[in-house]
Protein backbone atom coordinates (compact mmCIF):
# COMPACT_ATOMS: atom_id res chain seq x y z
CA UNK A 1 20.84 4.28 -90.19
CA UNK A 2 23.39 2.37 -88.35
CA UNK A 3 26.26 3.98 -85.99
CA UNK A 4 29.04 1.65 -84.74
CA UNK A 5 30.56 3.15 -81.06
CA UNK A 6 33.09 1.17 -78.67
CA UNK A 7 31.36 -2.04 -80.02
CA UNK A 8 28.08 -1.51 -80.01
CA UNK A 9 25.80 -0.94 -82.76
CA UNK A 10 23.08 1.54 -82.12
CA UNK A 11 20.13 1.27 -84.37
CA UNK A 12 17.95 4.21 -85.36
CA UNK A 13 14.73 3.28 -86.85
CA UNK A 14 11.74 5.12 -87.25
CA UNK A 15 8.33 3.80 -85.42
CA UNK A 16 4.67 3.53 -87.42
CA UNK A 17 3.44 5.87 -85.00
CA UNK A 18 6.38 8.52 -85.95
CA UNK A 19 8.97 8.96 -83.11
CA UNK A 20 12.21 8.03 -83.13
CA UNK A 21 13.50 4.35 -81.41
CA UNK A 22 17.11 3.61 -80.46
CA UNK A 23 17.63 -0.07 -80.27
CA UNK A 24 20.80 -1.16 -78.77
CA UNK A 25 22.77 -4.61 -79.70
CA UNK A 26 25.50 -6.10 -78.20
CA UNK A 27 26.93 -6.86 -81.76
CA UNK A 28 28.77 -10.27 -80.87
CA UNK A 29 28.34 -10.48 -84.33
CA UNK A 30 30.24 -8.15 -86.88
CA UNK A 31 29.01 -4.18 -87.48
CA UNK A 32 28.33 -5.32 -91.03
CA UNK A 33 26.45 -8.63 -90.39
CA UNK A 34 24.11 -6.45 -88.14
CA UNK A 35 24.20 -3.47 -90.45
CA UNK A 36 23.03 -6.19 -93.05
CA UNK A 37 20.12 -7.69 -90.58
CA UNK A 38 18.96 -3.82 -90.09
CA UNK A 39 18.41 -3.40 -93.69
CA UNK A 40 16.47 -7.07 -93.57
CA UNK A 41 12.40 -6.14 -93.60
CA UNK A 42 12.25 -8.74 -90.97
CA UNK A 43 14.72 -7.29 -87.76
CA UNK A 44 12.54 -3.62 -89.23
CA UNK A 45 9.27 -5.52 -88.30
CA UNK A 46 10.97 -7.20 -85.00
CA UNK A 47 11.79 -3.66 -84.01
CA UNK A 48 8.37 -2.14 -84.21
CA UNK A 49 6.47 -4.77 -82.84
CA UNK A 50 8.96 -4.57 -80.16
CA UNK A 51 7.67 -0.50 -79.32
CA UNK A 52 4.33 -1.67 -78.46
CA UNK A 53 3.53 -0.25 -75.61
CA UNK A 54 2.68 -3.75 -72.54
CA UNK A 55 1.57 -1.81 -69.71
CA UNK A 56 -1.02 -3.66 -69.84
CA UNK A 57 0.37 -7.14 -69.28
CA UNK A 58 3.01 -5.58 -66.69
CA UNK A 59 0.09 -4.41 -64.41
CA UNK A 60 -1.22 -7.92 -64.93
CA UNK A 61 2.11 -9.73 -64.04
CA UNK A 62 2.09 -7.00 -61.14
CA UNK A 63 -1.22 -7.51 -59.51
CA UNK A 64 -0.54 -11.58 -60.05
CA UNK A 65 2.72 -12.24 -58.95
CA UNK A 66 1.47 -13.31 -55.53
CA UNK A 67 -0.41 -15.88 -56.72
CA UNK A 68 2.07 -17.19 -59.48
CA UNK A 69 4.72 -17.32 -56.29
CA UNK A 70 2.32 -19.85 -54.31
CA UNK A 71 1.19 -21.70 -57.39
CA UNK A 72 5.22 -22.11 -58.18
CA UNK A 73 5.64 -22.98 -55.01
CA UNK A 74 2.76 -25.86 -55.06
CA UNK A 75 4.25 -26.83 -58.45
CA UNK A 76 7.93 -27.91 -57.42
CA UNK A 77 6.35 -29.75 -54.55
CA UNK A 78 4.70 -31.42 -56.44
CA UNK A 79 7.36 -31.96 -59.10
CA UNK A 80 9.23 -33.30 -55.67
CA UNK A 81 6.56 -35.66 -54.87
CA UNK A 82 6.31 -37.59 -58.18
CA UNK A 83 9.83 -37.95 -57.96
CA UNK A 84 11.98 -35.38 -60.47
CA UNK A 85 12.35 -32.79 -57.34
CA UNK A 86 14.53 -29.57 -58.93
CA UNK A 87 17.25 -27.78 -57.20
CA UNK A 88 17.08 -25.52 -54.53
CA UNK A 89 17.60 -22.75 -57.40
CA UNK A 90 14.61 -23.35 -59.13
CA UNK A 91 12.68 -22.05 -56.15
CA UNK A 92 14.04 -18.62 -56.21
CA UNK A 93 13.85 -18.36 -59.68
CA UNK A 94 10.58 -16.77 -60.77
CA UNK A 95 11.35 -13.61 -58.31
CA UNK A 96 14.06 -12.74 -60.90
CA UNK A 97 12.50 -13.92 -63.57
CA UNK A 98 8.83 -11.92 -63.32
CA UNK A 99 11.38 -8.70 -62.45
CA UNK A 100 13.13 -9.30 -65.58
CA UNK A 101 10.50 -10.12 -67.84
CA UNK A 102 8.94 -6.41 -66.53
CA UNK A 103 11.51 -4.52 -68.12
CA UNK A 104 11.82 -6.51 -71.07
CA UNK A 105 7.77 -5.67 -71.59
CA UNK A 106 8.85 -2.00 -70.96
CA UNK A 107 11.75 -2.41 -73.73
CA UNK A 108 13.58 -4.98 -74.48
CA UNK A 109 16.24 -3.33 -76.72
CA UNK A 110 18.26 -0.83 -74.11
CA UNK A 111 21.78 0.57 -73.82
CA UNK A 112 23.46 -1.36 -69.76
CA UNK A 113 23.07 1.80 -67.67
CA UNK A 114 26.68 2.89 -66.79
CA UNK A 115 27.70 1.60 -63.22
CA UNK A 116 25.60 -1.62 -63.71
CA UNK A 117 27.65 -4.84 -61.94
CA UNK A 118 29.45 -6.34 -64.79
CA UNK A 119 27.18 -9.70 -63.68
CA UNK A 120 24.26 -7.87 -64.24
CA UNK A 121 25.37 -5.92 -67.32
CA UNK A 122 26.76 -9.53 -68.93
CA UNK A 123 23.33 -11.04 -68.63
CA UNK A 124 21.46 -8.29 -69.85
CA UNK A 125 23.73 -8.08 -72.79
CA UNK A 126 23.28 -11.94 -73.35
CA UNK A 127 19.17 -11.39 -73.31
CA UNK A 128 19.62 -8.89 -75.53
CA UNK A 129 21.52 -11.33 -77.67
CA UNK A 130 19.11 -14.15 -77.27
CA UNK A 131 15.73 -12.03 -77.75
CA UNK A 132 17.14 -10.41 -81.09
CA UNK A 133 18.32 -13.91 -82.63
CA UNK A 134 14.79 -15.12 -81.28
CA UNK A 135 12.67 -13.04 -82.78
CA UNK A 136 15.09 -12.95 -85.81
CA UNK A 137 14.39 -16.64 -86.39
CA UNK A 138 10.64 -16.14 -85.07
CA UNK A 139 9.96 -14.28 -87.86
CA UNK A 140 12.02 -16.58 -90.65
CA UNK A 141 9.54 -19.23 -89.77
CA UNK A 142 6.65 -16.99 -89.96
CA UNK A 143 7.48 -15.64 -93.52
CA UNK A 144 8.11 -19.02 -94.38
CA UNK A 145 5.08 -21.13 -93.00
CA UNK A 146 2.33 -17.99 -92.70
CA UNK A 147 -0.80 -20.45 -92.09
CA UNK A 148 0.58 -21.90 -88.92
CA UNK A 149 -2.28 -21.13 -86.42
CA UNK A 150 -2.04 -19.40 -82.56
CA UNK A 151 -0.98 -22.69 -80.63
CA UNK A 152 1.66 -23.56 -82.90
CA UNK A 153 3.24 -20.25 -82.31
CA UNK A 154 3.19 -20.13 -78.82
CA UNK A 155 5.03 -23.57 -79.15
CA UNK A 156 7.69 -22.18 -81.59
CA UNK A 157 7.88 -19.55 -78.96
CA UNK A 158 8.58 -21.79 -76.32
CA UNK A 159 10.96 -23.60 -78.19
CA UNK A 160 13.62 -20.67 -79.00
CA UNK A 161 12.70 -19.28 -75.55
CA UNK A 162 14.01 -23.29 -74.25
CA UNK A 163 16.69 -22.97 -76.58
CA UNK A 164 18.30 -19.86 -75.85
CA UNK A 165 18.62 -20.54 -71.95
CA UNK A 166 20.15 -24.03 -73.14
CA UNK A 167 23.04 -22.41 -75.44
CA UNK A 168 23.55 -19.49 -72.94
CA UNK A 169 24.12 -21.28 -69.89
CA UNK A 170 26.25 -24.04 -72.30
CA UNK A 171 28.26 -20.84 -73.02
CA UNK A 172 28.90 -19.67 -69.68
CA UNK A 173 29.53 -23.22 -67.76
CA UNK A 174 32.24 -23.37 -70.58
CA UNK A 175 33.93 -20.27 -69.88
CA UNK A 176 33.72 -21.19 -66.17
CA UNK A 177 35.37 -24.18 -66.96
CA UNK A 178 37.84 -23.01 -68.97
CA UNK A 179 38.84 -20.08 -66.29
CA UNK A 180 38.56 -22.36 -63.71
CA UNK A 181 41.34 -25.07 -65.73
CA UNK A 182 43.88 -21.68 -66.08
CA UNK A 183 43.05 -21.07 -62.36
CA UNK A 184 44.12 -25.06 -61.88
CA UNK A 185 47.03 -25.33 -63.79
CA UNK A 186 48.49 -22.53 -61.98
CA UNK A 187 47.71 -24.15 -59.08
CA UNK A 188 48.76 -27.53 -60.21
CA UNK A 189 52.28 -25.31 -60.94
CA UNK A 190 52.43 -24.45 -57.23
CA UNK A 191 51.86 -27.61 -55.43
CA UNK A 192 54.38 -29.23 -57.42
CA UNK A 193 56.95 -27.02 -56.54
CA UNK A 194 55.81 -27.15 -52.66
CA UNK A 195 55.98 -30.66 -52.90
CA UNK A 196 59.69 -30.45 -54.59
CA UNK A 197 60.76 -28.28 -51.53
CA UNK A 198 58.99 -30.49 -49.06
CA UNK A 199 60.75 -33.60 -50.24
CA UNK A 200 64.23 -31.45 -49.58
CA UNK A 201 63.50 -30.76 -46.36
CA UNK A 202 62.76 -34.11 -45.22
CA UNK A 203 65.87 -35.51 -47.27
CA UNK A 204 67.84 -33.00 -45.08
CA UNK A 205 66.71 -33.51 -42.26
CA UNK A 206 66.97 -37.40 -42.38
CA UNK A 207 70.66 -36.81 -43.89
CA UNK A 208 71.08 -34.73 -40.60
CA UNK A 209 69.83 -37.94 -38.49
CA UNK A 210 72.27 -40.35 -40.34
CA UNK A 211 75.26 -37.98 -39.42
CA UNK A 212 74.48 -38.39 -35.93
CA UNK A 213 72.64 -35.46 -35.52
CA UNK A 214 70.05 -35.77 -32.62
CA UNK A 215 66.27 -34.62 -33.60
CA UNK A 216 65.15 -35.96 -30.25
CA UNK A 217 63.99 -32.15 -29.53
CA UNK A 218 60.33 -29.71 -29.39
CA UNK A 219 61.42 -27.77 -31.99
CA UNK A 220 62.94 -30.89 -34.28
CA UNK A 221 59.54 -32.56 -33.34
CA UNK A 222 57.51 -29.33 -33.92
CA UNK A 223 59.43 -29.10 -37.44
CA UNK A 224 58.62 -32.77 -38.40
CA UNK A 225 55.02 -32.07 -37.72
CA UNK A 226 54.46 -29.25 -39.48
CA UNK A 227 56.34 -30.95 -42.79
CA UNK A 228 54.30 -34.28 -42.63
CA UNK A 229 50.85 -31.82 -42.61
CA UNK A 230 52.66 -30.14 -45.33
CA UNK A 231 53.29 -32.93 -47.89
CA UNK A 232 49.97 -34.83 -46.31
CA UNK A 233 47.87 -31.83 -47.82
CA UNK A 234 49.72 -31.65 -51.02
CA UNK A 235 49.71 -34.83 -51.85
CA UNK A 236 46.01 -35.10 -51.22
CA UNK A 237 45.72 -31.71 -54.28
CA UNK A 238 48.32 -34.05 -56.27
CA UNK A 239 44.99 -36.36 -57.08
CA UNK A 240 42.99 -33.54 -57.93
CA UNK A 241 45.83 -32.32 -60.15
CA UNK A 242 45.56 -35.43 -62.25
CA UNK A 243 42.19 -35.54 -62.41
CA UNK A 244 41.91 -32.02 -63.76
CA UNK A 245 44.72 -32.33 -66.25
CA UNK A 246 43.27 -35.37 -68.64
CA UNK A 247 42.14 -38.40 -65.72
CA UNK A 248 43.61 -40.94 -65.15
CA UNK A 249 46.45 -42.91 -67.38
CA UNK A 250 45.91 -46.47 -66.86
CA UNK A 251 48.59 -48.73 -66.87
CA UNK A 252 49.78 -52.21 -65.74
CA UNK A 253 51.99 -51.38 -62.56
CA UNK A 254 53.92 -54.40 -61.33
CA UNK A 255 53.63 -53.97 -57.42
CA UNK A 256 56.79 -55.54 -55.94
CA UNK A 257 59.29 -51.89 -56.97
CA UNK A 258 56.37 -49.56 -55.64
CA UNK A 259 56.92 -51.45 -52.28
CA UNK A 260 60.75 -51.90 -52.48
CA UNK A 261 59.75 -47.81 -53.64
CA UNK A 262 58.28 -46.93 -51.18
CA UNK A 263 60.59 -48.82 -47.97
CA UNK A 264 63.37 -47.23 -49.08
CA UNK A 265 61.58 -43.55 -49.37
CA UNK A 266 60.69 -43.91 -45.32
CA UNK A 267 63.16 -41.74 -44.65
CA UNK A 268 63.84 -40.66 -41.06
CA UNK A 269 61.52 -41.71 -38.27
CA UNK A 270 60.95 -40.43 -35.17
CA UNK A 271 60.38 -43.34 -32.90
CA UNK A 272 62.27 -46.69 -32.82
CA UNK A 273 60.63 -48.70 -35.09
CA UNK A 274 61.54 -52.26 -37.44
CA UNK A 275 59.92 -52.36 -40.52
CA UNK A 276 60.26 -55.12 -42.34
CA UNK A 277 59.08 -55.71 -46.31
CA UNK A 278 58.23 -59.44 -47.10
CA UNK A 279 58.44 -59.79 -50.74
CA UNK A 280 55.08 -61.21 -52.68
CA UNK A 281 54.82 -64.61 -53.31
CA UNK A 282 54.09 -64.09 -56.86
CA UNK A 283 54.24 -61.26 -59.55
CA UNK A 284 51.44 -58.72 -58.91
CA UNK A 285 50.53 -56.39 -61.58
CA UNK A 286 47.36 -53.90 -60.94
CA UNK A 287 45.49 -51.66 -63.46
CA UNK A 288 46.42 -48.18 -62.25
CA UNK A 289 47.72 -45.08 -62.51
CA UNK A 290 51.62 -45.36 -61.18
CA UNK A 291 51.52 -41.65 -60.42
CA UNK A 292 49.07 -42.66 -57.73
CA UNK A 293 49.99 -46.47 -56.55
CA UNK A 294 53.29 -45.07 -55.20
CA UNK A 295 52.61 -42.22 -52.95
CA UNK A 296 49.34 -43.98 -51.88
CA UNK A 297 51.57 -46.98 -50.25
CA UNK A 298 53.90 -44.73 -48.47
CA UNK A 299 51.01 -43.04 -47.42
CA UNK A 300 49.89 -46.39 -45.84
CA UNK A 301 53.37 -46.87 -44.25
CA UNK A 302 53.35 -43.58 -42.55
CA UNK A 303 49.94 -43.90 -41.24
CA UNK A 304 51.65 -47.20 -39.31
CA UNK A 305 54.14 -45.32 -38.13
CA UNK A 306 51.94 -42.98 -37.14
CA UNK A 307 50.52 -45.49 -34.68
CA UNK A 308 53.47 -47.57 -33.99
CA UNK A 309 54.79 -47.66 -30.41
CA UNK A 310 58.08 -47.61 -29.80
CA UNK A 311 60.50 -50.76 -30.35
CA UNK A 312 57.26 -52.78 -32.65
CA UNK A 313 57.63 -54.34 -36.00
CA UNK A 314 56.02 -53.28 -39.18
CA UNK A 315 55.26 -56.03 -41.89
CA UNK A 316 54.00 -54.62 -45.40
CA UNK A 317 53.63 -56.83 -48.49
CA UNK A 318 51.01 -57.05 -51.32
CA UNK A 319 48.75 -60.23 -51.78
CA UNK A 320 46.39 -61.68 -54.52
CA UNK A 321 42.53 -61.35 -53.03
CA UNK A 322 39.95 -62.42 -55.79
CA UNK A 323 40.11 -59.94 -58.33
CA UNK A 324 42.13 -57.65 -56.17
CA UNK A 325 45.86 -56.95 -55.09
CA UNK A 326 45.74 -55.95 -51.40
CA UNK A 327 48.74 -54.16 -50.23
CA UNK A 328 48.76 -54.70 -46.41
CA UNK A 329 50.56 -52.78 -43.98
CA UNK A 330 50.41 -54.59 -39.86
CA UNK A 331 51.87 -53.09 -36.71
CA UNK A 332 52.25 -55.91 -33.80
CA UNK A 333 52.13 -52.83 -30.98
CA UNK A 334 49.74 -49.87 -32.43
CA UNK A 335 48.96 -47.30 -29.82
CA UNK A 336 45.14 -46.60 -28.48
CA UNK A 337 43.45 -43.90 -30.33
CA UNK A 338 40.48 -41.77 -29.14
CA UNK A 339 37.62 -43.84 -30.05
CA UNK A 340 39.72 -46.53 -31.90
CA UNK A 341 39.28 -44.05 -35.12
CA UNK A 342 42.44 -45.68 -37.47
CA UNK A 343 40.36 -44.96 -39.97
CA UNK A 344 40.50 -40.96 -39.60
CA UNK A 345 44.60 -40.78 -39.69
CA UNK A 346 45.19 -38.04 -41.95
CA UNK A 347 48.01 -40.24 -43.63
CA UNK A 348 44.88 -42.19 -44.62
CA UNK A 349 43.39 -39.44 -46.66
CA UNK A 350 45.38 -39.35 -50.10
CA UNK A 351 45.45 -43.50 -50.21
CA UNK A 352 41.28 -43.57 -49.57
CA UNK A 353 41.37 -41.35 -52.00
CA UNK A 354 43.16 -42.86 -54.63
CA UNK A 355 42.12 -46.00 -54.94
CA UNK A 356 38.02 -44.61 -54.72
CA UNK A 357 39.47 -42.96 -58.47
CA UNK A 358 40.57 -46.87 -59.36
CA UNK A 359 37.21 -48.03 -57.79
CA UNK A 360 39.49 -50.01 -55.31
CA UNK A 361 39.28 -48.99 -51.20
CA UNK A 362 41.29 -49.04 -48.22
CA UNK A 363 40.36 -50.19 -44.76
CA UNK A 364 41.14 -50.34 -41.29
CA UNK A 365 41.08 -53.14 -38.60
CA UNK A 366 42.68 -53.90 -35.11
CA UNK A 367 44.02 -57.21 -34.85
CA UNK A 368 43.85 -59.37 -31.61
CA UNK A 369 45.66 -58.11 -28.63
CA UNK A 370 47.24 -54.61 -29.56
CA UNK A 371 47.61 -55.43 -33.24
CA UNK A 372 46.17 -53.44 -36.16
CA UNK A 373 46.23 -53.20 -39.98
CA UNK A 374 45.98 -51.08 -42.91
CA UNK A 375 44.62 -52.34 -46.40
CA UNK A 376 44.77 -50.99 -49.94
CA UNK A 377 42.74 -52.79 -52.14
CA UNK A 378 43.45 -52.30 -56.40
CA UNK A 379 42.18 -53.72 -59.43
CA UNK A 380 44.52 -56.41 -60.12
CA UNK A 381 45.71 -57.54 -63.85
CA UNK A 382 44.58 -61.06 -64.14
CA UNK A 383 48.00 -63.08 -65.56
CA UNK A 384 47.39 -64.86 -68.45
């Protein structure tokens, strides 16, 4: 007899020996597709052979577990050694797995207990699942191919068992992923709007500047500060919004606008500074995505500004180099940083960054006397 309740399908059978079993099912198939296995001689034989009692092997497993630790232990070292070490995982794994196969040998087939941690009740659920489509298919083979011998059904055994962890865990890294591409997109949705409101504020505050309005103050200089950390950190989550939402969309970006871009995006400075844009000799074109070539050189322009003294020059242009276009950004005066570290600038961050996605790089050096220089290096388009 079958009974359907709040989604579960409770099946009553009755045992060789007499008594009465319940075996519960997390139906994630339909009530009738179950209902129809139920009336199926082979889920009736799964079921009995299922209320055998396994005392037995538990007090085995019980009484060995110490040893099968060690020799698990001696196993993945030596799995390590020859070269195909697991992860750190795998090492706590057979606790949890020797506690789980003990109350599968008491019963398999059981109703969550109420107040169970939906983690916990989930994965029961899904062993549940796995053990009854197991032993469903188990048993197809069996009635079909009766003269396979012992060995050959431990290996079928294996098999499924192999199987089933396979398609679960596919399952649930799939839901993680999905939940975790809603949980981006929101995100994505919020950073874009920061950045919107970011890009306001500094257009205000450098329309302030050009109507003579003096910034020269702690809180102006405080304000500026905390905006350039601002838009540095979203800009760095803008890369990981791209990636996330389809990769990268390749494209031939000709170089000269992105610089003529990103001079005229500067925006209001606060130190004395000439910067001066020296247009390429020839047409550049790299193979890139433009949503990333443009802020990536202003974010190489304000990392020289960043270390610009007062009253130098800052040169910028883009270059042919081999099979490269190198968009390089000098100062003439930089200031000394702790440990010479250019290369740690936090301007640096979303530029290194994007062109590692291109499989390009940036890099650092000080020139002779107090110079220094910033580099971003792109695939270039070869002209024909």
């Amino acid at each position: 007899m079958t009974k359907v309740r709040q989604c579960c399908t409770f099946l009553w059978m009755q045992d060789v020996n007499g008594p009465r079993r319940i075996v519960f099912a997390r139906p994630y198939h339909c009530a009738a597709c179950v209902g129809e296995m139920v009336r199926s001689a082979k889920l009736q034989r799964i079921t009995i052979s299922g209320s055998m009692p396994m005392d037995r092997v538990r007090s085995v497993l019980a009484r060995q577990r110490p040893d099968l630790l060690d020799r698990w232990q001696r196993q993945l070292r030596a799995a390590a050694e020859a070269g195909f070490a697991l992860d750190e995982a795998t090492a706590t794994v057979l606790p949890e797995l020797l506690e789980a196969a003990d109350r599968a040998l008491e019963r398999r087939f059981r109703a969550v207990p109420g107040g169970t941690l939906p983690l916990l009740a989930e994965s029961r659920r899904a062993a549940m699942q796995s053990s009854l489509l197991g032993d469903f298919l188990f048993d197809a083979v069996l009635e079909s191919c009766p003269e396979i011998n012992v060995a050959e059904q431990r290996l079928l055994s294996d098999a499924l068992a192999h199987a089933s962890v396979e398609v679960l865990v596919k399952g649930a890294i799939e839901r993680e992923q999905q939940k975790r591409r809603r949980e981006t997109q929101k995100l994505a949705k919020l950073a874009h709007d920061l950045r919107n409101s970011v890009t306001a504020a500094w257009l205000a505050m450098d329309l302030l500047q050009r109507k003579g309005m003096t910034l020269d103050s702690k809180p102006a200089r405080a304000l500026q500060r905390s905006l350039a950390r601002l838009r540095d950190g979203l800009e760095d989550s803008l890369i990981d919004d791209i990636l996330s939402a389809g990769g990268l969309k390749l494209s031939r970006v000709k170089l000269a606008p992105v610089l003529d871009e990103a001079h005229a995006q500067l925006g209001a400075l606060d130190k004395k500074v000439k910067v001066l844009l020296q247009k390429p000799l020839r047409v550049l074109h790299v193979e890139a995505d433009a949503r990333l070539v443009r802020p990536a050189v202003s974010s190489l322009l304000r990392a020289a500004v960043q270390v610009a003294r007062p009253g130098s020059t800052i040169r910028f242009s883009a270059l042919p180099s081999r099979d490269r276009a190198r968009v390089a950004v000098s100062v003439n005066d930089c200031r000394k940083l702790r440990g010479n570290r250019l290369p740690d600038l936090p301007s640096l961050n979303f530029a290194r960054r994007a062109a590692r996605a291109h499989g390009g790089s940036v890099s650092t050096r000080v020139s002779p006397g107090e110079g220094c220089e910033f580099r971003l290096d792109l695939p270039r388009v070869q002209p024909h």
